[in-house]
N, C-alpha and C. Protein backbone atom coordinates (compact mmCIF):
# COMPACT_ATOMS: atom_id res chain seq x y z
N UNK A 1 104.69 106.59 86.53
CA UNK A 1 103.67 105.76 87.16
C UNK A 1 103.29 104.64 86.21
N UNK A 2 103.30 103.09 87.00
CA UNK A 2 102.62 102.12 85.50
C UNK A 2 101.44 101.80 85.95
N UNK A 3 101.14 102.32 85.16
CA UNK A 3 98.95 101.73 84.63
C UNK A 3 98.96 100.79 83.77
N UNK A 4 99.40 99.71 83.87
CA UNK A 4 98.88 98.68 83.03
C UNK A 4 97.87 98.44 82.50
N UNK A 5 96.64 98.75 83.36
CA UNK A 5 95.49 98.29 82.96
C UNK A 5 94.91 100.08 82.20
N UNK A 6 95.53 100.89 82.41
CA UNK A 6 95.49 101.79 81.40
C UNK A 6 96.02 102.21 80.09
N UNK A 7 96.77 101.37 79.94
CA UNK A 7 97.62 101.57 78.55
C UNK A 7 97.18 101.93 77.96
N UNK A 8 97.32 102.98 77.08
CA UNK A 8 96.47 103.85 75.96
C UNK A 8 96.01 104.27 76.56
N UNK A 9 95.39 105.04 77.52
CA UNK A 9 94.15 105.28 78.07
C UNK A 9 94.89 106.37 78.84
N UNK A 10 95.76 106.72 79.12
CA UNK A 10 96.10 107.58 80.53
C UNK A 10 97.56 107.65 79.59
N UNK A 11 97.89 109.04 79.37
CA UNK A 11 98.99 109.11 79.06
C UNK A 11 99.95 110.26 80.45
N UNK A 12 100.78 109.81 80.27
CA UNK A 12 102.27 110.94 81.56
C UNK A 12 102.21 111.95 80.11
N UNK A 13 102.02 113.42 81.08
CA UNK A 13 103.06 114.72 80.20
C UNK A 13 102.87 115.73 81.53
N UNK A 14 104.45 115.89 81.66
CA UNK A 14 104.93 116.90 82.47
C UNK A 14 104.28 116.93 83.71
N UNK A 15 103.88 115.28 84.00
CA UNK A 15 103.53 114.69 85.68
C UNK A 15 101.84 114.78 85.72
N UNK A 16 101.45 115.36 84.44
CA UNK A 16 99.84 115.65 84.54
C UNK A 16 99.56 114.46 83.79
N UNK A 17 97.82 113.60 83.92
CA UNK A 17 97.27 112.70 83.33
C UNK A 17 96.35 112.95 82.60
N UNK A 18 95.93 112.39 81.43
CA UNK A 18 94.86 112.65 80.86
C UNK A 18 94.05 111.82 80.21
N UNK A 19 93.21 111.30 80.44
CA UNK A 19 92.69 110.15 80.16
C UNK A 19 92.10 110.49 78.64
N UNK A 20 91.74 109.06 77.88
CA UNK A 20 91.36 109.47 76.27
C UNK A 20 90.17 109.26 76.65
N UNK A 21 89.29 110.06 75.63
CA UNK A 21 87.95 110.39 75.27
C UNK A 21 87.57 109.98 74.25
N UNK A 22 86.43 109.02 73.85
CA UNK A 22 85.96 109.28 72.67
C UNK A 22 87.48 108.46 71.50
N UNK A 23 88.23 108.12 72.04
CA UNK A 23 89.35 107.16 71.17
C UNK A 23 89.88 108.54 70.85
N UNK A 24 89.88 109.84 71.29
CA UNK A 24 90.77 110.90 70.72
C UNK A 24 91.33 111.62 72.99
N UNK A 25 92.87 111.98 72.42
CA UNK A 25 93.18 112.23 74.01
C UNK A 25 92.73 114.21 73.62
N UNK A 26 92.35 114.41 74.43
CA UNK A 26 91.12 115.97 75.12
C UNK A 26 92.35 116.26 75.97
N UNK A 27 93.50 117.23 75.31
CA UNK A 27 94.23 118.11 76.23
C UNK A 27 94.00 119.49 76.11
N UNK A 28 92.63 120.14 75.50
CA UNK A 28 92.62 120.91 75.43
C UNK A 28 91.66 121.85 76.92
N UNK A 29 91.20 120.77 77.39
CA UNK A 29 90.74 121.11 78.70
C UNK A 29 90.96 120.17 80.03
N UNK A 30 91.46 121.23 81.05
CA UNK A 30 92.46 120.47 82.26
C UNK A 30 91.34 119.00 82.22
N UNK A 31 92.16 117.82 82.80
CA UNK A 31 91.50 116.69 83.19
C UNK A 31 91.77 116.17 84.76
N UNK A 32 91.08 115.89 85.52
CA UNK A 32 91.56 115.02 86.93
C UNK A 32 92.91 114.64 87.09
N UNK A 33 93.85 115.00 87.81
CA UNK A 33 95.36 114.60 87.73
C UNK A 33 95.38 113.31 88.49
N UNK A 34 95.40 112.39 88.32
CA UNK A 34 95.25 111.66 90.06
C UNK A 34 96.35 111.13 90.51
N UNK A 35 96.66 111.47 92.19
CA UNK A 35 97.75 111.52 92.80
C UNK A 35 98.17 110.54 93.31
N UNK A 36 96.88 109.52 93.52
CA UNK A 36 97.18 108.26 94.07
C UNK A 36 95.78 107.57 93.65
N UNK A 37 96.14 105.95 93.19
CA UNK A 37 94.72 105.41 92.38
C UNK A 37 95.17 103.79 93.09
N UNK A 38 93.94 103.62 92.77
CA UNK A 38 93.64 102.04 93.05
C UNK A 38 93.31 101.46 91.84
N UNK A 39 94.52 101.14 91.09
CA UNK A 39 94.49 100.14 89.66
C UNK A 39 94.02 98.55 89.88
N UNK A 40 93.50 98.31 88.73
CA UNK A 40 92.16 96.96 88.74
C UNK A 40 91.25 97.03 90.12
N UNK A 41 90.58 98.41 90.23
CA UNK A 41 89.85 98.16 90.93
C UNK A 41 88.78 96.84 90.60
N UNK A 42 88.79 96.75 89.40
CA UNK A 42 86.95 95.90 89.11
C UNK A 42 87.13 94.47 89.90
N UNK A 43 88.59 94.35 90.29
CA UNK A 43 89.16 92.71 91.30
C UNK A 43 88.07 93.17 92.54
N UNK A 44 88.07 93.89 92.74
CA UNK A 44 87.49 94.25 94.46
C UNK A 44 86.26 95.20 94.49
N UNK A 45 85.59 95.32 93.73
CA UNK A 45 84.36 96.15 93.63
C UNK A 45 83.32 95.68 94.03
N UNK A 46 83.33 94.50 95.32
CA UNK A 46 82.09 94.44 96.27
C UNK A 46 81.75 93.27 95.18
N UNK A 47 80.07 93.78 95.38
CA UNK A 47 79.31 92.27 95.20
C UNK A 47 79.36 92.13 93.02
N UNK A 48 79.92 93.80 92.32
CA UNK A 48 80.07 94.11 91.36
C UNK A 48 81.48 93.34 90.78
N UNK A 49 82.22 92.84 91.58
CA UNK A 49 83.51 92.33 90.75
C UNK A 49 83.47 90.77 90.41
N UNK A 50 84.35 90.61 89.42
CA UNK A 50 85.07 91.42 88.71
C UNK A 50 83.84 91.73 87.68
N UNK A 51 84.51 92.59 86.96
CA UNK A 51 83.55 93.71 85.52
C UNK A 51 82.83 93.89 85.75
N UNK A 52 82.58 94.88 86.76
CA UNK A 52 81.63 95.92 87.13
C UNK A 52 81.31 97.16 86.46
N UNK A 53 82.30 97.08 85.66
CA UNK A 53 82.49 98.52 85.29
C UNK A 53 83.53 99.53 85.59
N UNK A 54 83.95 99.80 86.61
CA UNK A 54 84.70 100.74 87.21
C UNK A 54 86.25 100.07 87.43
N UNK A 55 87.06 101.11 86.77
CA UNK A 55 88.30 100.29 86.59
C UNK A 55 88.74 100.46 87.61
N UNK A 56 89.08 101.70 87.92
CA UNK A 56 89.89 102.35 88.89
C UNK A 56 89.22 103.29 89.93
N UNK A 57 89.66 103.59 90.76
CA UNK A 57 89.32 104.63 91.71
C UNK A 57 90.68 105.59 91.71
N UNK A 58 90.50 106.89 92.16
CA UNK A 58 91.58 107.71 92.30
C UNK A 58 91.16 109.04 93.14
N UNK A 59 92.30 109.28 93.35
CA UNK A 59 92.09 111.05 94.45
C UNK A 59 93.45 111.95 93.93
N UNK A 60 92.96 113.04 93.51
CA UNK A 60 93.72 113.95 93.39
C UNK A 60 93.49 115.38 92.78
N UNK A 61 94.30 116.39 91.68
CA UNK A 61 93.71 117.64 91.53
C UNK A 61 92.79 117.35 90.21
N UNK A 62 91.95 118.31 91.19
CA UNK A 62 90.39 118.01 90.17
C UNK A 62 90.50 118.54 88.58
N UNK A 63 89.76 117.96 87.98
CA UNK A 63 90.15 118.26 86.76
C UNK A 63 88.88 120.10 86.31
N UNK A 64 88.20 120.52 87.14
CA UNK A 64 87.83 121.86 86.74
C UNK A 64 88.45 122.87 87.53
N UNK A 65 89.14 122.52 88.98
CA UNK A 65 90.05 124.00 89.48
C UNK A 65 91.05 123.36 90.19
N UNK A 66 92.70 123.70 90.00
CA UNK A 66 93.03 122.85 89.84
C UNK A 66 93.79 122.98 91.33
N UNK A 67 93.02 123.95 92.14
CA UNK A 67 93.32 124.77 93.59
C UNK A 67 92.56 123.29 94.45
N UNK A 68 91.69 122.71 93.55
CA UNK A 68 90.83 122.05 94.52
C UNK A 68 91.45 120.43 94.31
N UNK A 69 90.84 119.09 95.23
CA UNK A 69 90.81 117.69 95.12
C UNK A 69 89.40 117.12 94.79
N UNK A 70 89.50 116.65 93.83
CA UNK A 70 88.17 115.49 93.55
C UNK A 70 88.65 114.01 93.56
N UNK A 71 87.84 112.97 93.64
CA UNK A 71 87.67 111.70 93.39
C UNK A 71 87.18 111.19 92.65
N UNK A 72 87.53 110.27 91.59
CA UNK A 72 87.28 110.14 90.56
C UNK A 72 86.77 108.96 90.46
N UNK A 73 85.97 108.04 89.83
CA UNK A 73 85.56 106.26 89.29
C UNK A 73 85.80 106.33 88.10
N UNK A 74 86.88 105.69 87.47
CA UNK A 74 87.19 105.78 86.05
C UNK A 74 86.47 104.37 85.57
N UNK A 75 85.98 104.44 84.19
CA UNK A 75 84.91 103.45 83.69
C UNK A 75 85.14 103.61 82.36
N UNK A 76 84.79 102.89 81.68
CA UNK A 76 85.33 102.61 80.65
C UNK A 76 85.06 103.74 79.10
N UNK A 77 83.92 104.43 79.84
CA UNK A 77 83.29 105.68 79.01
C UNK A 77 84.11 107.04 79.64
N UNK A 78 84.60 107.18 80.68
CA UNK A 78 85.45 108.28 80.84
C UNK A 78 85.32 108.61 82.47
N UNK A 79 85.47 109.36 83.26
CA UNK A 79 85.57 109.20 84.61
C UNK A 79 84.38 109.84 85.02
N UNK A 80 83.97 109.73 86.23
CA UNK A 80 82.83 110.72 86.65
C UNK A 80 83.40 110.96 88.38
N UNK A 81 83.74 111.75 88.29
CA UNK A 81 84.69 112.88 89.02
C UNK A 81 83.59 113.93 89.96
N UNK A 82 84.02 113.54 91.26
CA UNK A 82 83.40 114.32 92.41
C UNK A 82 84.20 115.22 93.11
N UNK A 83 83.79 116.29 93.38
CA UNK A 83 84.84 117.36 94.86
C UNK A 83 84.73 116.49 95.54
N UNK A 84 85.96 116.30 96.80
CA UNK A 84 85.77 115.44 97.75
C UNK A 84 84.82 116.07 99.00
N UNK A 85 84.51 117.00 99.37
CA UNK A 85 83.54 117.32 100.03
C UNK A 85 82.29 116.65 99.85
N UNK A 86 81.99 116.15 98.32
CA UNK A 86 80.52 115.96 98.05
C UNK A 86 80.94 114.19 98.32
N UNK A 87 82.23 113.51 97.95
CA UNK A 87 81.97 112.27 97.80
C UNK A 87 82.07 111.95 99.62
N UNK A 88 82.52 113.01 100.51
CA UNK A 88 82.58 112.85 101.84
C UNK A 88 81.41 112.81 102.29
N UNK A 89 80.17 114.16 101.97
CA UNK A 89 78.91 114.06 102.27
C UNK A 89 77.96 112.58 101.77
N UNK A 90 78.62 112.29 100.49
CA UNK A 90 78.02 111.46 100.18
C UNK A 90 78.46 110.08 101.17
N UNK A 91 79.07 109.96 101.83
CA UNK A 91 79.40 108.98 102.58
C UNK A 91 79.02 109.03 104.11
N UNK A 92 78.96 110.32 104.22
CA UNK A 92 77.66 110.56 105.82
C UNK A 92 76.36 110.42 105.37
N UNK A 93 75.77 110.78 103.96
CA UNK A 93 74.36 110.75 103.83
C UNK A 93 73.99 108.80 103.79
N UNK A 94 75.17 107.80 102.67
CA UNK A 94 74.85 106.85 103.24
C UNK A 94 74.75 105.78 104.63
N UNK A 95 75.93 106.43 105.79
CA UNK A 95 76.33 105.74 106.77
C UNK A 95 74.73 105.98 107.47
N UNK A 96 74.06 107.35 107.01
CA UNK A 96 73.10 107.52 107.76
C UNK A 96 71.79 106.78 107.53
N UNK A 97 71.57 106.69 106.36
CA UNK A 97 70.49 106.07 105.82
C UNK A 97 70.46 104.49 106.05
N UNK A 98 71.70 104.05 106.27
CA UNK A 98 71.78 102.55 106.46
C UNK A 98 71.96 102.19 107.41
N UNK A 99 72.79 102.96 108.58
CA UNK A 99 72.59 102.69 110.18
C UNK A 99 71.14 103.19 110.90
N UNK A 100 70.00 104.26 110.44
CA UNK A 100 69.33 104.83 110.54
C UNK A 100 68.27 103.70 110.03
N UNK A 101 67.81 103.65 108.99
CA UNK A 101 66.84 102.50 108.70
C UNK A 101 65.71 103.70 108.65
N UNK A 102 64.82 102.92 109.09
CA UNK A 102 63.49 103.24 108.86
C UNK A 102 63.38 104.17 110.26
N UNK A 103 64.07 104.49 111.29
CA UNK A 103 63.92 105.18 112.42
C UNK A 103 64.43 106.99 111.75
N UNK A 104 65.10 107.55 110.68
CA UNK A 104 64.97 108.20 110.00
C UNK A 104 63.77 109.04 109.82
N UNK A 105 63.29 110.10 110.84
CA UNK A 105 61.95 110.95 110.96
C UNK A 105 62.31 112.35 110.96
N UNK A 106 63.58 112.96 111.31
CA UNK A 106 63.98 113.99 111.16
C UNK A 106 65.71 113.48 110.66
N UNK A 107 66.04 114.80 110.63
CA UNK A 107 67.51 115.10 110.07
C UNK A 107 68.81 114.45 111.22
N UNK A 108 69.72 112.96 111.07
CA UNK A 108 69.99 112.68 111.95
C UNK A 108 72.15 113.24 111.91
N UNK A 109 72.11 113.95 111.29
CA UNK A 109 73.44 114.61 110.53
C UNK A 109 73.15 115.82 109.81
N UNK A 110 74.59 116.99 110.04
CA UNK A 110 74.44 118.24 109.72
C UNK A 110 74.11 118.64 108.19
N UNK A 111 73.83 117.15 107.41
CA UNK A 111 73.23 117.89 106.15
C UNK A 111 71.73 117.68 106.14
N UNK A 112 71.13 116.96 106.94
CA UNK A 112 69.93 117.57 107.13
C UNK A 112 69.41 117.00 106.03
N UNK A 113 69.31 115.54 106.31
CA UNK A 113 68.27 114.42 105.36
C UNK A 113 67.00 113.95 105.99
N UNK A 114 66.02 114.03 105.25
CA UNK A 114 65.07 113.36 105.55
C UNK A 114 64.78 112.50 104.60
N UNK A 115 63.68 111.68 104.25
CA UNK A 115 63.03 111.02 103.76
C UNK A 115 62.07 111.66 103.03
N UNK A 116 62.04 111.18 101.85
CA UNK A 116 61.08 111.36 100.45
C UNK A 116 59.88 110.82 100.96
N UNK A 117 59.03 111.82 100.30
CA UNK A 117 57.38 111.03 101.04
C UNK A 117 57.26 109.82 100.01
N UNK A 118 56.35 109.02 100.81
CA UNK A 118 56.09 107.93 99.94
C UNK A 118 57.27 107.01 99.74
N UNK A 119 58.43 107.46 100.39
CA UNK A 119 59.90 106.28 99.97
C UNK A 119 59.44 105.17 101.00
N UNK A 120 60.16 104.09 100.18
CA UNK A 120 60.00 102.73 101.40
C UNK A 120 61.26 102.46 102.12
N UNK A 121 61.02 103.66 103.58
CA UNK A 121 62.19 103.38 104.46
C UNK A 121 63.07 101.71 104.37
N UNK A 122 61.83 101.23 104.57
CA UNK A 122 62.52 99.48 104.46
C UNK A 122 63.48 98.71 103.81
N UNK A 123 63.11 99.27 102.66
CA UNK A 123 64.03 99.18 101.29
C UNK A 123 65.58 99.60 101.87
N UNK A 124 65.78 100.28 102.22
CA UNK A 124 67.28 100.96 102.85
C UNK A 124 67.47 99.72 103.72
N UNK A 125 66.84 99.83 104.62
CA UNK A 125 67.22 98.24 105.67
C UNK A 125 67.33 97.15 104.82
N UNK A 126 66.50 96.31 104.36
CA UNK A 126 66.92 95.14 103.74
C UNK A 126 67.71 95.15 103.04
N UNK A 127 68.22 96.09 102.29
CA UNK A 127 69.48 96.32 101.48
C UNK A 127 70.56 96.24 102.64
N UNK A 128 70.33 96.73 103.63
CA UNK A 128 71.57 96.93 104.62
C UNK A 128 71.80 95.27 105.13
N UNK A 129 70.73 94.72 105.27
CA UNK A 129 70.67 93.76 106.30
C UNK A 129 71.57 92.10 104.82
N UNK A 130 70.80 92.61 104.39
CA UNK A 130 71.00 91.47 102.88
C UNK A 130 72.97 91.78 102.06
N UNK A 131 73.09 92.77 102.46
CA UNK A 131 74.71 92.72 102.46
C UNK A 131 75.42 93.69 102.99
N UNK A 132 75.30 93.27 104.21
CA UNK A 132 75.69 93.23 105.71
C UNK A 132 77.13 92.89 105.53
N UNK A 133 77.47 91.59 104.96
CA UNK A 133 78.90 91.06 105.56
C UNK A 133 79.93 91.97 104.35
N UNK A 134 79.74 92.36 103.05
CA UNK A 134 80.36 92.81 102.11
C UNK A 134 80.08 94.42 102.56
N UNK A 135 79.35 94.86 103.24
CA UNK A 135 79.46 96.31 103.95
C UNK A 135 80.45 96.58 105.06
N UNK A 136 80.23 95.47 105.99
CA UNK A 136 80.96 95.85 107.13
C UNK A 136 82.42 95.80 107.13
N UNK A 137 82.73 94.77 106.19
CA UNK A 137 84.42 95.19 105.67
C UNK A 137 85.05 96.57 105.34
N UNK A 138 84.36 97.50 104.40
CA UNK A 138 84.01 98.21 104.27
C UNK A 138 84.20 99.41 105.97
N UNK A 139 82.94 99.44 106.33
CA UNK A 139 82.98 100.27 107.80
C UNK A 139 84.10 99.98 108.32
N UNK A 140 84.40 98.97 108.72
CA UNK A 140 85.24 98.57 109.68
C UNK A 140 86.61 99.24 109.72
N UNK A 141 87.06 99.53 108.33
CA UNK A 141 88.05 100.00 107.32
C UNK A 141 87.71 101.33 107.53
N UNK A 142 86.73 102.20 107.51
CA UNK A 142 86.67 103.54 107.48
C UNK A 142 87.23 104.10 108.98
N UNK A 143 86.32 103.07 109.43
CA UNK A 143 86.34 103.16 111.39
C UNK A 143 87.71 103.07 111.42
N UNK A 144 88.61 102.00 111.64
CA UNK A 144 89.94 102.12 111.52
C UNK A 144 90.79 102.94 111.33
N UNK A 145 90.68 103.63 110.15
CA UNK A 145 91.89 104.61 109.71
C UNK A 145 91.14 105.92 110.68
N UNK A 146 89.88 106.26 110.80
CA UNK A 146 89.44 107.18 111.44
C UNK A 146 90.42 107.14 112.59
N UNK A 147 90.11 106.05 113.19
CA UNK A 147 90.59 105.81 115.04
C UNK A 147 92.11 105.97 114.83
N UNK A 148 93.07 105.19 114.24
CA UNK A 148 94.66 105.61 113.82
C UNK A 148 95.01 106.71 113.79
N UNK A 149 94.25 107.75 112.87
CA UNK A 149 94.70 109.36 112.28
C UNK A 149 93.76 109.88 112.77
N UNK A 150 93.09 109.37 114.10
CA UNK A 150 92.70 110.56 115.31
C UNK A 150 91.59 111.60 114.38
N UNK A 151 90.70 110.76 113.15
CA UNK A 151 89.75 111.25 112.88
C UNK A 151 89.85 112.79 112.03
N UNK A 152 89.35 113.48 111.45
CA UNK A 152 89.49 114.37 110.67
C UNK A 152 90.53 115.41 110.73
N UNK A 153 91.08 115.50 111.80
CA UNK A 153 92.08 116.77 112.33
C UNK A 153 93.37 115.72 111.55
N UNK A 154 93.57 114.67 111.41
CA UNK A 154 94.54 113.79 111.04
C UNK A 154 95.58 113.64 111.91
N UNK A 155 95.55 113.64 112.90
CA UNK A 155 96.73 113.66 114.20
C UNK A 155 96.29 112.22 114.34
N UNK A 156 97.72 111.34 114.20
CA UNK A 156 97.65 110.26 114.55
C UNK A 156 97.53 110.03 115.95
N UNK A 157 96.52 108.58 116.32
CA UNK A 157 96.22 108.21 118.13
C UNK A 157 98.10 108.14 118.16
């Protein structure tokens, strides 16, 4: 695999990756393998690019069991690595909070969010409304591949 923009940073052994730590490479405990990445992410990181921080994005076997998949944001201090279940929830808890707005009074999805007392529902909207056009690229893109691969079962329409 070439990582250019990882050089030094991500070494190949025996198809596994391991990113360096600390300017020393940490093979003494499994690391995130990733199976497929989006190199120079920081070109396309929304209203954050370029040098945002976040080099790369990636998906593959998680670096604590190695039965499971996480997603990773690699950054220049070392990755911070999610199960994909949580970075999935985390992507219904925002679709909800930002299509939802301030109408958000009970739980409008099966994880069962509400609102922090005292939060300023509003705040979520004007954030939504104020970058709107760099979001909806975004949705539009989720919506898409959803509608193609026939949505979570993955059976293509």
């Amino acid at each position: 695999m070439d990582c250019p923009k990882f050089a030094g940073k991500i070494k190949t052994a025996n198809s596994l990756f391991f990113y360096k730590k600390s300017n020393r490479m940490n093979t003494q405990e499994m690391q995130h393998q990733p199976i497929i990445i989006v190199q120079d992410y920081s070109r396309q990181d929304g209203k954050y690019a370029p040098g945002g921080g976040v080099t790369a994005l990636s998906a593959g076997v998680a670096g604590y069991d190695p039965a499971e998949v996480s997603v990773c944001l690699h950054h220049a201090s070392g990755v911070t690595e999610l199960p994909l279940h949580r970075a999935l929830d985390l992507t219904i808890l925002t679709l909800a909070a930002l299509l939802s707005g301030p109408r958000i009074l009970h739980p409008v999805t099966t994880l069962g969010e509400v609102p922090v007392a005292g939060a300023d529902l509003q705040l979520l909207q004007a954030y939504w409304q104020a970058n709107k056009t760099g979001l909806d690229v975004r949705l539009k893109e989720i919506r898409e591949l959803l509608e193609h691969y026939g949505g979570p079962s993955g059976q293509a329409a």
